[in-house]
PDBML (XML) file of the C-alpha atoms, coordinates in Angstrom:
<?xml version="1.0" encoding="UTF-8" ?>
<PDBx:datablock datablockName="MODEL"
   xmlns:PDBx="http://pdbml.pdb.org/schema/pdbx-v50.xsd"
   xmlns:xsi="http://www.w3.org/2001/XMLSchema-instance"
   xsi:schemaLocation="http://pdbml.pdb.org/schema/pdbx-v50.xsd pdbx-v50.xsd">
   <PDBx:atom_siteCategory>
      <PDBx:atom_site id="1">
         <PDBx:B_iso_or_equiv>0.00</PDBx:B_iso_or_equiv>
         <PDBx:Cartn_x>0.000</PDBx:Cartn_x>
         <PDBx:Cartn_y>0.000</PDBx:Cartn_y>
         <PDBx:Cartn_z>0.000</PDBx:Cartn_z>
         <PDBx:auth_asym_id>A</PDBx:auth_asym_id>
         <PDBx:auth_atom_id>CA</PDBx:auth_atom_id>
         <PDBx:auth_comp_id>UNK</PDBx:auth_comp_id>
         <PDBx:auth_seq_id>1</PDBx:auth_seq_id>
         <PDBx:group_PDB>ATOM</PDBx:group_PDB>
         <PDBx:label_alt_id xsi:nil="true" />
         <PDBx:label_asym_id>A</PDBx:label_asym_id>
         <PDBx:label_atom_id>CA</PDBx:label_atom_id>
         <PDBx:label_comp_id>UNK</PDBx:label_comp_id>
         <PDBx:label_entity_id>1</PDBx:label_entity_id>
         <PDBx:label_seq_id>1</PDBx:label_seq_id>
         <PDBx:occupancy>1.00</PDBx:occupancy>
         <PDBx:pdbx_PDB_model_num>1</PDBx:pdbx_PDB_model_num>
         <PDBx:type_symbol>C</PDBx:type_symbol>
      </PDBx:atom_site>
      <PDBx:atom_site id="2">
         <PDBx:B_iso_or_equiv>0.00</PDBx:B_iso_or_equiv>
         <PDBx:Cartn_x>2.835</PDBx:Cartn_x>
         <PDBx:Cartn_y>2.640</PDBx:Cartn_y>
         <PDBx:Cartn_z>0.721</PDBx:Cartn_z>
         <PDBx:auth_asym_id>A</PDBx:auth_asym_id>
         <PDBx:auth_atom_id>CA</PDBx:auth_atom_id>
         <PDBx:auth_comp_id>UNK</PDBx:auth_comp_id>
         <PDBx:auth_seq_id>2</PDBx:auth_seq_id>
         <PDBx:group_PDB>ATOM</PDBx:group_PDB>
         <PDBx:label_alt_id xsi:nil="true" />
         <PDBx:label_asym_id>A</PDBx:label_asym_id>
         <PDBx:label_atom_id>CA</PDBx:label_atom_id>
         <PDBx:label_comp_id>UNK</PDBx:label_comp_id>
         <PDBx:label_entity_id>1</PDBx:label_entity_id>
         <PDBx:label_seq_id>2</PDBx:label_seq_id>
         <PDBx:occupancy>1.00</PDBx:occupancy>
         <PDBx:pdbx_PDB_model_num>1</PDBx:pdbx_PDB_model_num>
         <PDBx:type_symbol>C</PDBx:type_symbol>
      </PDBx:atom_site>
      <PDBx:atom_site id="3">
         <PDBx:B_iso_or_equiv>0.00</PDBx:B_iso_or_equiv>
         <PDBx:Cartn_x>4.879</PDBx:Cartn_x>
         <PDBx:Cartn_y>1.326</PDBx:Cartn_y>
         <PDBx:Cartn_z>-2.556</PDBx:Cartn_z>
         <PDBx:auth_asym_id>A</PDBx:auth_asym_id>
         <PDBx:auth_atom_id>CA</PDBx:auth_atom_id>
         <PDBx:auth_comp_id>UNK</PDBx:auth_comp_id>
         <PDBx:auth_seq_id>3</PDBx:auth_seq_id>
         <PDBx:group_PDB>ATOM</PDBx:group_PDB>
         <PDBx:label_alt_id xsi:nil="true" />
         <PDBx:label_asym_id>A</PDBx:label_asym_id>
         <PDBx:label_atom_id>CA</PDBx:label_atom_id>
         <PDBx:label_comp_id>UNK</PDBx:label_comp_id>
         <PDBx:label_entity_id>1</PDBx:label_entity_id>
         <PDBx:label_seq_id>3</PDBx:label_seq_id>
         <PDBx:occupancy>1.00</PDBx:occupancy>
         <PDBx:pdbx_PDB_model_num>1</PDBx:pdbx_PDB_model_num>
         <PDBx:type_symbol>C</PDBx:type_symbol>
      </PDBx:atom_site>
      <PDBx:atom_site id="4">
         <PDBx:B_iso_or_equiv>0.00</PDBx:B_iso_or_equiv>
         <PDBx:Cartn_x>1.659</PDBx:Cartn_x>
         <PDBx:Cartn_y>1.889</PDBx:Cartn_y>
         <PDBx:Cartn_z>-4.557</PDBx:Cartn_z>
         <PDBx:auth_asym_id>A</PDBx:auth_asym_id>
         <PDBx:auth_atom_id>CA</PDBx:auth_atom_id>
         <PDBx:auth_comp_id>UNK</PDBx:auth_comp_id>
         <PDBx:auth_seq_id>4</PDBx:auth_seq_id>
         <PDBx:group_PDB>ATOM</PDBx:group_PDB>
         <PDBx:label_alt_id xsi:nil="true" />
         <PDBx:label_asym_id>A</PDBx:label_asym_id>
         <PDBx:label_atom_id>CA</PDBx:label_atom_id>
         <PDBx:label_comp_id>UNK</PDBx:label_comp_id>
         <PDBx:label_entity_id>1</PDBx:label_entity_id>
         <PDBx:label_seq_id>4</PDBx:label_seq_id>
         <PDBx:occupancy>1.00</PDBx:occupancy>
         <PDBx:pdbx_PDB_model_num>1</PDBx:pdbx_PDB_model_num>
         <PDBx:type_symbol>C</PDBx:type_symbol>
      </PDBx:atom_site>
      <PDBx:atom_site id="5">
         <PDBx:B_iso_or_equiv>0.00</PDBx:B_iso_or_equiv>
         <PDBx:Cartn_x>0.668</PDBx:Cartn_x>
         <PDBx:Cartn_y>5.501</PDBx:Cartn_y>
         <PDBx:Cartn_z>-2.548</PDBx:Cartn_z>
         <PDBx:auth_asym_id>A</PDBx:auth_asym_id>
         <PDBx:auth_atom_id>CA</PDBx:auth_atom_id>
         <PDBx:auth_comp_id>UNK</PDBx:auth_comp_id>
         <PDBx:auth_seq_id>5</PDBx:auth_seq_id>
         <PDBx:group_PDB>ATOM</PDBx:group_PDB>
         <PDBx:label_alt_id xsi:nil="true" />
         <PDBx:label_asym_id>A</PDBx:label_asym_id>
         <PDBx:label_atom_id>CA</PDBx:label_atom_id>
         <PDBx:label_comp_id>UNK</PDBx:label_comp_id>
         <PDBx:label_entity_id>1</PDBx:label_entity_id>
         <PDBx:label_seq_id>5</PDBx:label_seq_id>
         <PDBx:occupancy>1.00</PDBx:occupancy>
         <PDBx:pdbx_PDB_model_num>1</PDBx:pdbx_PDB_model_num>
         <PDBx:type_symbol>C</PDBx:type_symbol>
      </PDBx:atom_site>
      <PDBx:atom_site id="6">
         <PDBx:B_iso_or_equiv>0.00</PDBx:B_iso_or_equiv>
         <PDBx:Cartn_x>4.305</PDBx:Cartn_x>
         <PDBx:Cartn_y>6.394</PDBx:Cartn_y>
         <PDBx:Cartn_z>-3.004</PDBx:Cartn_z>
         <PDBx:auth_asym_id>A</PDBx:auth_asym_id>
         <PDBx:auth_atom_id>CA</PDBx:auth_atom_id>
         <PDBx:auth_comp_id>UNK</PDBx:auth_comp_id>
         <PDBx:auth_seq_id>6</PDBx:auth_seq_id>
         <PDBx:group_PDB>ATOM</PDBx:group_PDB>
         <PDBx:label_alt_id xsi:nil="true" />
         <PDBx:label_asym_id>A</PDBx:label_asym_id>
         <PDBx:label_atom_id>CA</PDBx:label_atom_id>
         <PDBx:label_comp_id>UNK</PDBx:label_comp_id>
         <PDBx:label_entity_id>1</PDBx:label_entity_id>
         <PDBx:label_seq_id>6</PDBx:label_seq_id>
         <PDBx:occupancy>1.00</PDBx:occupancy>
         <PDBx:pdbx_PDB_model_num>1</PDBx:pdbx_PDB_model_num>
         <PDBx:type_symbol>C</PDBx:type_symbol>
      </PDBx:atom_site>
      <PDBx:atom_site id="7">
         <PDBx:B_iso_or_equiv>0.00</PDBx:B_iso_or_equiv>
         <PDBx:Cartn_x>4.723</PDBx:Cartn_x>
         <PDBx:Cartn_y>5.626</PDBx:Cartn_y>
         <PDBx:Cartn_z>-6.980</PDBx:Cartn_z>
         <PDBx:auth_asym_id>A</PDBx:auth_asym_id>
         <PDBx:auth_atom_id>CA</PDBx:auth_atom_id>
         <PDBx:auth_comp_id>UNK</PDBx:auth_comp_id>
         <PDBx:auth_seq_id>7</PDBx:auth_seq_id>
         <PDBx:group_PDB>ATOM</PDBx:group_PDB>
         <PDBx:label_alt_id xsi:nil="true" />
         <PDBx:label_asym_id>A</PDBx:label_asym_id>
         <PDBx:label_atom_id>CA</PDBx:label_atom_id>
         <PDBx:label_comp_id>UNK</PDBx:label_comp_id>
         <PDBx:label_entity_id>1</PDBx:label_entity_id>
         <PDBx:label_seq_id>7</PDBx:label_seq_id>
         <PDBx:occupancy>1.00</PDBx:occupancy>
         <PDBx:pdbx_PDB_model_num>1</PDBx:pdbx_PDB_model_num>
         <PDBx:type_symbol>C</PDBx:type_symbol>
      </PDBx:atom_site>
      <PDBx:atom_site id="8">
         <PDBx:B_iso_or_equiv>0.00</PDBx:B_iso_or_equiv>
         <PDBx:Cartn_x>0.987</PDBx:Cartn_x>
         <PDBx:Cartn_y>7.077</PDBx:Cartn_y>
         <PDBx:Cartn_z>-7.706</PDBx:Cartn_z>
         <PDBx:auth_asym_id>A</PDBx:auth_asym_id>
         <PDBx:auth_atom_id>CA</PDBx:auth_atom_id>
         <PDBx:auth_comp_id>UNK</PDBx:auth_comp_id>
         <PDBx:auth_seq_id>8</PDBx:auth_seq_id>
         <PDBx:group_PDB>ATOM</PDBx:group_PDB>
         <PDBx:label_alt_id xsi:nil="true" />
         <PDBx:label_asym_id>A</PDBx:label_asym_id>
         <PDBx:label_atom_id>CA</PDBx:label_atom_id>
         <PDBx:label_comp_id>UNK</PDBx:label_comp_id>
         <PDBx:label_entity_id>1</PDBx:label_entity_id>
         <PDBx:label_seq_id>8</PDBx:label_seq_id>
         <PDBx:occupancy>1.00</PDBx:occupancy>
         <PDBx:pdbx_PDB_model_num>1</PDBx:pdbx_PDB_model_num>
         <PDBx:type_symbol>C</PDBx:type_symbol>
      </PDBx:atom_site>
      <PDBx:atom_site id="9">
         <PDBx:B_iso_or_equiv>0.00</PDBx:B_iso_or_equiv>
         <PDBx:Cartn_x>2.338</PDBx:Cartn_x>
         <PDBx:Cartn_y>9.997</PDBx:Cartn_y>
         <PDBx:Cartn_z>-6.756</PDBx:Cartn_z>
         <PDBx:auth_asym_id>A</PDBx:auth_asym_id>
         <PDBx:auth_atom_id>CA</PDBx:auth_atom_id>
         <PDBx:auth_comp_id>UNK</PDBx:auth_comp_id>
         <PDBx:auth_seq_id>9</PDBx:auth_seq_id>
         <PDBx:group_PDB>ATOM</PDBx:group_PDB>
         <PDBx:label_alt_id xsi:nil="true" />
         <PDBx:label_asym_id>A</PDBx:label_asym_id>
         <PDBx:label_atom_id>CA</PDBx:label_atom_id>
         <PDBx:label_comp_id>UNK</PDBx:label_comp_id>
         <PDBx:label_entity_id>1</PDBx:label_entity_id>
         <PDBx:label_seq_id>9</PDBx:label_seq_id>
         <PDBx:occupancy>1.00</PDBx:occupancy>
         <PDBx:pdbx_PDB_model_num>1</PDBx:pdbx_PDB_model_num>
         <PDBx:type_symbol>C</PDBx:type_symbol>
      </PDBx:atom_site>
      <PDBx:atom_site id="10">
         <PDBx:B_iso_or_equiv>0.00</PDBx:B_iso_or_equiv>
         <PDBx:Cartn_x>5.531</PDBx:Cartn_x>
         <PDBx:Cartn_y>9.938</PDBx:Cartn_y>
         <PDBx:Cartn_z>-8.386</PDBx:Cartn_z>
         <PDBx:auth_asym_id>A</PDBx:auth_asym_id>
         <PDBx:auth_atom_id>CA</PDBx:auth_atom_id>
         <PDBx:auth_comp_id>UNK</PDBx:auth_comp_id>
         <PDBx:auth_seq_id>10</PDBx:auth_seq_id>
         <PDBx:group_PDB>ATOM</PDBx:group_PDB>
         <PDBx:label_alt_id xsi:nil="true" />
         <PDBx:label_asym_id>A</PDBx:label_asym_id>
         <PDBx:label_atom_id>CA</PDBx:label_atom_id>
         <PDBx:label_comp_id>UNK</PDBx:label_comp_id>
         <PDBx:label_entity_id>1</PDBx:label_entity_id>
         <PDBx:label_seq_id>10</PDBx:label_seq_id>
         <PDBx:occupancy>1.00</PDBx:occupancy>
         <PDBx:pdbx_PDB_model_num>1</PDBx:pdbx_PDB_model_num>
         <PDBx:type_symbol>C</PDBx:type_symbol>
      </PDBx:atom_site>
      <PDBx:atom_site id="11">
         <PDBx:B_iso_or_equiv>0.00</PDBx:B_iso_or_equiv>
         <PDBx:Cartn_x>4.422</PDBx:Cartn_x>
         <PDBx:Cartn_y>11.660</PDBx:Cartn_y>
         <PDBx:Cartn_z>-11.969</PDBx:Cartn_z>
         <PDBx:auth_asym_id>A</PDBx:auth_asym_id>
         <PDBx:auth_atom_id>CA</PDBx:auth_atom_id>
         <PDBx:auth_comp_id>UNK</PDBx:auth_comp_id>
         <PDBx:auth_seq_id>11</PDBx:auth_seq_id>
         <PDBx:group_PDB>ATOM</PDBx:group_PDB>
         <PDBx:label_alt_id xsi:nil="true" />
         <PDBx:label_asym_id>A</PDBx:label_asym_id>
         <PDBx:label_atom_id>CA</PDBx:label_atom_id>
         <PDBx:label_comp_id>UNK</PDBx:label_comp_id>
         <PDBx:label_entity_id>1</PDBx:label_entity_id>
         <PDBx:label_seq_id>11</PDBx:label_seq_id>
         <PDBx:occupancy>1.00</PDBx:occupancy>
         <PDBx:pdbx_PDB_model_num>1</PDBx:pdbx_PDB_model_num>
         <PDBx:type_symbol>C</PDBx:type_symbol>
      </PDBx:atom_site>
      <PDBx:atom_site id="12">
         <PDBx:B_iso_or_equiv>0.00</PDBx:B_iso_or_equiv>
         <PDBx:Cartn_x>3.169</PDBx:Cartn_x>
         <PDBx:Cartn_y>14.963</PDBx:Cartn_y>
         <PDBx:Cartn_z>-9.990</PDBx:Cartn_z>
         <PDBx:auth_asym_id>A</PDBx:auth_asym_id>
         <PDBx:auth_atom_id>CA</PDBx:auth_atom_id>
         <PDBx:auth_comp_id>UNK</PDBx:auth_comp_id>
         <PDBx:auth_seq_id>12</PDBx:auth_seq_id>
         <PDBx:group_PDB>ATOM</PDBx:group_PDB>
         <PDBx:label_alt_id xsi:nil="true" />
         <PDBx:label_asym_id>A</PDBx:label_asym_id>
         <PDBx:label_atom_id>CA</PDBx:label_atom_id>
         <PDBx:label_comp_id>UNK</PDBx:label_comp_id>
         <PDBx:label_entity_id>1</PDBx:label_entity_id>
         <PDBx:label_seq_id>12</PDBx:label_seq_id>
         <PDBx:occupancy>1.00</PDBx:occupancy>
         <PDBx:pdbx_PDB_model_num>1</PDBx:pdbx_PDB_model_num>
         <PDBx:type_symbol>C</PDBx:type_symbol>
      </PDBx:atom_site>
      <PDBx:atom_site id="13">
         <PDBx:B_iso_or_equiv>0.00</PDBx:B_iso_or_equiv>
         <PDBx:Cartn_x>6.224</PDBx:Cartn_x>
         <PDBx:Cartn_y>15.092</PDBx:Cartn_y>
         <PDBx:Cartn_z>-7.466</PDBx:Cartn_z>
         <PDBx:auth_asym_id>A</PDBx:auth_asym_id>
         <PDBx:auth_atom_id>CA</PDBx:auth_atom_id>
         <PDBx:auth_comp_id>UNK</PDBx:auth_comp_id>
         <PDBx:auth_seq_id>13</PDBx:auth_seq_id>
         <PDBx:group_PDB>ATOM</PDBx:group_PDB>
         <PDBx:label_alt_id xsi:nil="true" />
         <PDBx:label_asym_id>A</PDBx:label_asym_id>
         <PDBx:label_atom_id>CA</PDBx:label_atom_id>
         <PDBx:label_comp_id>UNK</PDBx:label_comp_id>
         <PDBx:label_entity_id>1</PDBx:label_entity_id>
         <PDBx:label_seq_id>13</PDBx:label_seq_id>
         <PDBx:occupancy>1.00</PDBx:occupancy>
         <PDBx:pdbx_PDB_model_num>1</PDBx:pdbx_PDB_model_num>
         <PDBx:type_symbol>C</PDBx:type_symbol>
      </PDBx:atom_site>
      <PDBx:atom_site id="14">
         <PDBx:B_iso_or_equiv>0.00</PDBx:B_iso_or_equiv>
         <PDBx:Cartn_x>8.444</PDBx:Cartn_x>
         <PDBx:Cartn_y>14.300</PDBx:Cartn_y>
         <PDBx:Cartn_z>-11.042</PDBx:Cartn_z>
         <PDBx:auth_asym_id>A</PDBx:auth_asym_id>
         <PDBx:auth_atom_id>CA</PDBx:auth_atom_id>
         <PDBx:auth_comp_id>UNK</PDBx:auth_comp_id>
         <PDBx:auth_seq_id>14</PDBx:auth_seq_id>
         <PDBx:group_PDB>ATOM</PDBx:group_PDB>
         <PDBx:label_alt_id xsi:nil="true" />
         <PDBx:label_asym_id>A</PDBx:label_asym_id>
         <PDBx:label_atom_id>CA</PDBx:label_atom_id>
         <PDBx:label_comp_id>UNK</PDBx:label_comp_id>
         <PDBx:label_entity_id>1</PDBx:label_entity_id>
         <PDBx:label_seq_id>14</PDBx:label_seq_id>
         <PDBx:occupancy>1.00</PDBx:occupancy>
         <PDBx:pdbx_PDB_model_num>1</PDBx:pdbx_PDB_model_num>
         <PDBx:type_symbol>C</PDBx:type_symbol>
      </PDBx:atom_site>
      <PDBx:atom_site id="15">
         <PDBx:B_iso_or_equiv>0.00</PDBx:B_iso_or_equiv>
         <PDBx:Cartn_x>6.643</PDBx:Cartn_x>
         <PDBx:Cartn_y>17.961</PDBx:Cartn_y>
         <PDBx:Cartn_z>-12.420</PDBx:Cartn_z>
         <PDBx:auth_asym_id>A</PDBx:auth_asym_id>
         <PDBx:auth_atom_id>CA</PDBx:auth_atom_id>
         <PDBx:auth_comp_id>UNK</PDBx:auth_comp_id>
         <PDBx:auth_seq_id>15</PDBx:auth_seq_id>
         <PDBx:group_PDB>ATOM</PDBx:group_PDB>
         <PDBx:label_alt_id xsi:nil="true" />
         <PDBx:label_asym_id>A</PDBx:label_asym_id>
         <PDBx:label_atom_id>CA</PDBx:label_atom_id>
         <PDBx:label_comp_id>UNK</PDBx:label_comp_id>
         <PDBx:label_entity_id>1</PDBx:label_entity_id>
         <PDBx:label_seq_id>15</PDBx:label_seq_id>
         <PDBx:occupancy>1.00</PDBx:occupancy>
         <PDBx:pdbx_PDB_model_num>1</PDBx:pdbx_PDB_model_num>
         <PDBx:type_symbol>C</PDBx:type_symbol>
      </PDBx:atom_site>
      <PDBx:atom_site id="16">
         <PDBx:B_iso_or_equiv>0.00</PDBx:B_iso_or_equiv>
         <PDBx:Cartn_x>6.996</PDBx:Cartn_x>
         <PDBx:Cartn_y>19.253</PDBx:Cartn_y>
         <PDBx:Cartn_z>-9.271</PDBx:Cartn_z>
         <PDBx:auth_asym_id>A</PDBx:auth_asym_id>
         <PDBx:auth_atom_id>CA</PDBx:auth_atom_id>
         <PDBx:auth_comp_id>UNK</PDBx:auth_comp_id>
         <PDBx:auth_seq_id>16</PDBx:auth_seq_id>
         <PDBx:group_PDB>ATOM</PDBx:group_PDB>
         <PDBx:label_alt_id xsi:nil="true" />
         <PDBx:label_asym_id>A</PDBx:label_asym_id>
         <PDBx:label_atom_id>CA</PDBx:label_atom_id>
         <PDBx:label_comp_id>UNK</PDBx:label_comp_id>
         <PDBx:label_entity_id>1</PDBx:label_entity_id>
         <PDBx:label_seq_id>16</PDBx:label_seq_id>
         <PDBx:occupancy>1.00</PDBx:occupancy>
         <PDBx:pdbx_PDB_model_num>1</PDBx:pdbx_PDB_model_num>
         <PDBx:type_symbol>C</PDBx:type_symbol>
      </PDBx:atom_site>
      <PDBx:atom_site id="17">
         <PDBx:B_iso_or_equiv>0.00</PDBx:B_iso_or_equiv>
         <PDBx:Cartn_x>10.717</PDBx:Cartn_x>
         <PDBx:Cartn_y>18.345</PDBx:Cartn_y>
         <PDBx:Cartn_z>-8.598</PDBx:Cartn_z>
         <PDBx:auth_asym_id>A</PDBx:auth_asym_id>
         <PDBx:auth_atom_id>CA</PDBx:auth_atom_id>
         <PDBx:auth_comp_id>UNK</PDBx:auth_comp_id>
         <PDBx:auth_seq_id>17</PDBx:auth_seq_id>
         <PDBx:group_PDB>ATOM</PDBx:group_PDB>
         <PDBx:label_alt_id xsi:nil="true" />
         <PDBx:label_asym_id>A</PDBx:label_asym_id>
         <PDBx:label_atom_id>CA</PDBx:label_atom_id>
         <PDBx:label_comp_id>UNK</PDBx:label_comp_id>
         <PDBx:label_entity_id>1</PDBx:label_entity_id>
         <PDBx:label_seq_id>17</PDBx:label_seq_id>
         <PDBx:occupancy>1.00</PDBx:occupancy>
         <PDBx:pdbx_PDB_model_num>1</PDBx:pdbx_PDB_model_num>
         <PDBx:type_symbol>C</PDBx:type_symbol>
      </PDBx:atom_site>
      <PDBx:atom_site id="18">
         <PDBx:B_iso_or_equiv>0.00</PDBx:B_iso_or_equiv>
         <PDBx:Cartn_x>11.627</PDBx:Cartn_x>
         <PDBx:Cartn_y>21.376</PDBx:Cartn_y>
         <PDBx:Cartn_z>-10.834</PDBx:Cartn_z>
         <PDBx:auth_asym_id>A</PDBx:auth_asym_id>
         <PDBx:auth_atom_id>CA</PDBx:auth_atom_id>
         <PDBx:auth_comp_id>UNK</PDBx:auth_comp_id>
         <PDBx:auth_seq_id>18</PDBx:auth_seq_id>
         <PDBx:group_PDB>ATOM</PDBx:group_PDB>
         <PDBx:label_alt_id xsi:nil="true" />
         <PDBx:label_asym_id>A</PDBx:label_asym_id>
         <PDBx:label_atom_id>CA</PDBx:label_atom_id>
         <PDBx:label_comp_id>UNK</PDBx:label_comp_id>
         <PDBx:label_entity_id>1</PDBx:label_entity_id>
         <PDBx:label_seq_id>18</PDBx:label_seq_id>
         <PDBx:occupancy>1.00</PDBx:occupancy>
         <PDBx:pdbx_PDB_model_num>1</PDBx:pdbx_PDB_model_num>
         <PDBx:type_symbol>C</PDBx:type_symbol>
      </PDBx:atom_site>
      <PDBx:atom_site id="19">
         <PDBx:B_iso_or_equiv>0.00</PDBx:B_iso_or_equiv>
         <PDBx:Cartn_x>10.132</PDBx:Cartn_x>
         <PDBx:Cartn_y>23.667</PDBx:Cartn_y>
         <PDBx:Cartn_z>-8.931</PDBx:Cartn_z>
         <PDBx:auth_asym_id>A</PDBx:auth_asym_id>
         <PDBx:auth_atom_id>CA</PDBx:auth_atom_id>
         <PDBx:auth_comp_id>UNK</PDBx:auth_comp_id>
         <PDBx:auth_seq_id>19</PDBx:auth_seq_id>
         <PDBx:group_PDB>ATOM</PDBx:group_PDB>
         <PDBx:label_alt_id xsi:nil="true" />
         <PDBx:label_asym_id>A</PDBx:label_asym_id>
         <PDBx:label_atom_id>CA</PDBx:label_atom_id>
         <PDBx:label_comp_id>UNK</PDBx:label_comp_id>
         <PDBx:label_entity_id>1</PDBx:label_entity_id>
         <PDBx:label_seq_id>19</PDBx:label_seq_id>
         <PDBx:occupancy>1.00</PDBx:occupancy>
         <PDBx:pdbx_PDB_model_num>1</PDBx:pdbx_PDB_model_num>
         <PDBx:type_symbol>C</PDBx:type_symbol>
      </PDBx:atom_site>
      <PDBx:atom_site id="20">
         <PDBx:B_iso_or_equiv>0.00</PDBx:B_iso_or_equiv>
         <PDBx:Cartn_x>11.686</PDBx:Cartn_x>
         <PDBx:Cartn_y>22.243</PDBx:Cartn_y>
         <PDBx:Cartn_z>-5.436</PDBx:Cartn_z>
         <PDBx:auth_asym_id>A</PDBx:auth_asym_id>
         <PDBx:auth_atom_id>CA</PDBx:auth_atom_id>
         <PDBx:auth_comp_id>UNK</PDBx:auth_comp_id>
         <PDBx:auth_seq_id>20</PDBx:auth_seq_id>
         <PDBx:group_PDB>ATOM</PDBx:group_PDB>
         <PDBx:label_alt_id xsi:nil="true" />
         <PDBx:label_asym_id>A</PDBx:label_asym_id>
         <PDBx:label_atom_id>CA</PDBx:label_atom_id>
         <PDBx:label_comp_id>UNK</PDBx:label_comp_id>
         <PDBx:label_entity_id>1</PDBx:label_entity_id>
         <PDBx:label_seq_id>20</PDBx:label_seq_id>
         <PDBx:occupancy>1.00</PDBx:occupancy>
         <PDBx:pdbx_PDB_model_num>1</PDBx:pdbx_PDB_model_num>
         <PDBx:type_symbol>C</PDBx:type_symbol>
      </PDBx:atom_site>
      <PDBx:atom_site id="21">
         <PDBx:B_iso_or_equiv>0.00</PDBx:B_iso_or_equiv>
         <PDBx:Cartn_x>8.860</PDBx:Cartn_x>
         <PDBx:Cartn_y>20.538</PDBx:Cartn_y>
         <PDBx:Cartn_z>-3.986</PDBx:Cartn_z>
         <PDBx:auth_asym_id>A</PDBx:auth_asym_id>
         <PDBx:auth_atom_id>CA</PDBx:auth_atom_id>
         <PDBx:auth_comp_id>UNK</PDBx:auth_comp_id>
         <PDBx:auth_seq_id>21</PDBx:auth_seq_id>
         <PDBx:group_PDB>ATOM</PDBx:group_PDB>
         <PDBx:label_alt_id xsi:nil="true" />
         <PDBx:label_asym_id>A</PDBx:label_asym_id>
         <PDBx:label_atom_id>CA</PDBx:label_atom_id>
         <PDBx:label_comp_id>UNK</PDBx:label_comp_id>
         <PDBx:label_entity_id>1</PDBx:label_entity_id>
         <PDBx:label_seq_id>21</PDBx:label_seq_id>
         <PDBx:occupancy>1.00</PDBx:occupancy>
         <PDBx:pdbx_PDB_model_num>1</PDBx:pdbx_PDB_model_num>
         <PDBx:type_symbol>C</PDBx:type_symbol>
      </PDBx:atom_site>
      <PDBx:atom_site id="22">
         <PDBx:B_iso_or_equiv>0.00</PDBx:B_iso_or_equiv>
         <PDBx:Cartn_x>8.893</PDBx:Cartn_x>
         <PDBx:Cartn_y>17.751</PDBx:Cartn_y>
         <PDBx:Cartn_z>-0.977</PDBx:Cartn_z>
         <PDBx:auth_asym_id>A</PDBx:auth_asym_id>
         <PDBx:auth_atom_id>CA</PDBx:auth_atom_id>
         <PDBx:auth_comp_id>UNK</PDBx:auth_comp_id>
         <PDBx:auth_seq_id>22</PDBx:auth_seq_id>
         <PDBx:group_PDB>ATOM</PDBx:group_PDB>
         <PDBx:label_alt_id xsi:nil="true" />
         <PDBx:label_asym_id>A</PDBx:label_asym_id>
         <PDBx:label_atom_id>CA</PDBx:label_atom_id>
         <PDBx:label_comp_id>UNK</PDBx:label_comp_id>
         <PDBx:label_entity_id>1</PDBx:label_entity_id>
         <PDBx:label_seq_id>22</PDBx:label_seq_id>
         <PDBx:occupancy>1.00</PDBx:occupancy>
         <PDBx:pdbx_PDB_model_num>1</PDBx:pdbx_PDB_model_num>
         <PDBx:type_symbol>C</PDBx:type_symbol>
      </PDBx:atom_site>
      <PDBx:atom_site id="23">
         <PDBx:B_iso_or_equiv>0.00</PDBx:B_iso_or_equiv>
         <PDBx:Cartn_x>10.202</PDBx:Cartn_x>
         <PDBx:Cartn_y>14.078</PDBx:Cartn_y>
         <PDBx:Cartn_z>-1.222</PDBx:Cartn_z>
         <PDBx:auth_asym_id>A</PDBx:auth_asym_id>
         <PDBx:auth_atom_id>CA</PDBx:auth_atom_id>
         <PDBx:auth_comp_id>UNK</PDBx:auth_comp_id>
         <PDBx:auth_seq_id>23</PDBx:auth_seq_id>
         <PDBx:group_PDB>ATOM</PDBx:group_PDB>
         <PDBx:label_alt_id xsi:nil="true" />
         <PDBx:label_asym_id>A</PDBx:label_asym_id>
         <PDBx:label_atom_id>CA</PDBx:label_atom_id>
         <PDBx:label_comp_id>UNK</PDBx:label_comp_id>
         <PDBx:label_entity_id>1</PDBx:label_entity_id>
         <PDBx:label_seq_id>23</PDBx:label_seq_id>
         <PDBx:occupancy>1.00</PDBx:occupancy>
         <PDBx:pdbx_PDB_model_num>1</PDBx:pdbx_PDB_model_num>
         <PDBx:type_symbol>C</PDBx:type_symbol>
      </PDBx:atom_site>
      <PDBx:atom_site id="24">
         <PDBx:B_iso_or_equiv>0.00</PDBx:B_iso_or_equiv>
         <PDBx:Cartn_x>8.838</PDBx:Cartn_x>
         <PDBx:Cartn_y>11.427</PDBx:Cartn_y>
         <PDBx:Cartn_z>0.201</PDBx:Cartn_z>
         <PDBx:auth_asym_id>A</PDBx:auth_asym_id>
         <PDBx:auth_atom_id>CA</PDBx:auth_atom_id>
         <PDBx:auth_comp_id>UNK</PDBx:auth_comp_id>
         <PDBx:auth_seq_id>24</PDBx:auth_seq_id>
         <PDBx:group_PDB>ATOM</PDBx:group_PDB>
         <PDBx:label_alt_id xsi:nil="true" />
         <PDBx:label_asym_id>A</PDBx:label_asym_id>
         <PDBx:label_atom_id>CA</PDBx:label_atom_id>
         <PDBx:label_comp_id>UNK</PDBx:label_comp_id>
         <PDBx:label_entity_id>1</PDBx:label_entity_id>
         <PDBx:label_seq_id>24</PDBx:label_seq_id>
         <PDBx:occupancy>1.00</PDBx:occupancy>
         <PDBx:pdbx_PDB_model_num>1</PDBx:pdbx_PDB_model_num>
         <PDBx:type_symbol>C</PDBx:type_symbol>
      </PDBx:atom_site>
   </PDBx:atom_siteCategory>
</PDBx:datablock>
């Protein structure tokens, strides 16, 4: 369940990356 919560939100943190956002 974290794995899956974690990679569904990798394309927006990938868009948001260049703008400096959070990693989880």
């Amino acid at each position: 369940i974290i794995t899956v919560g974690v990679l569904a939100g990798a394309s927006t943190r990938c868009a948001a990356q260049a703008t400096g956002a959070e990693v989880v």
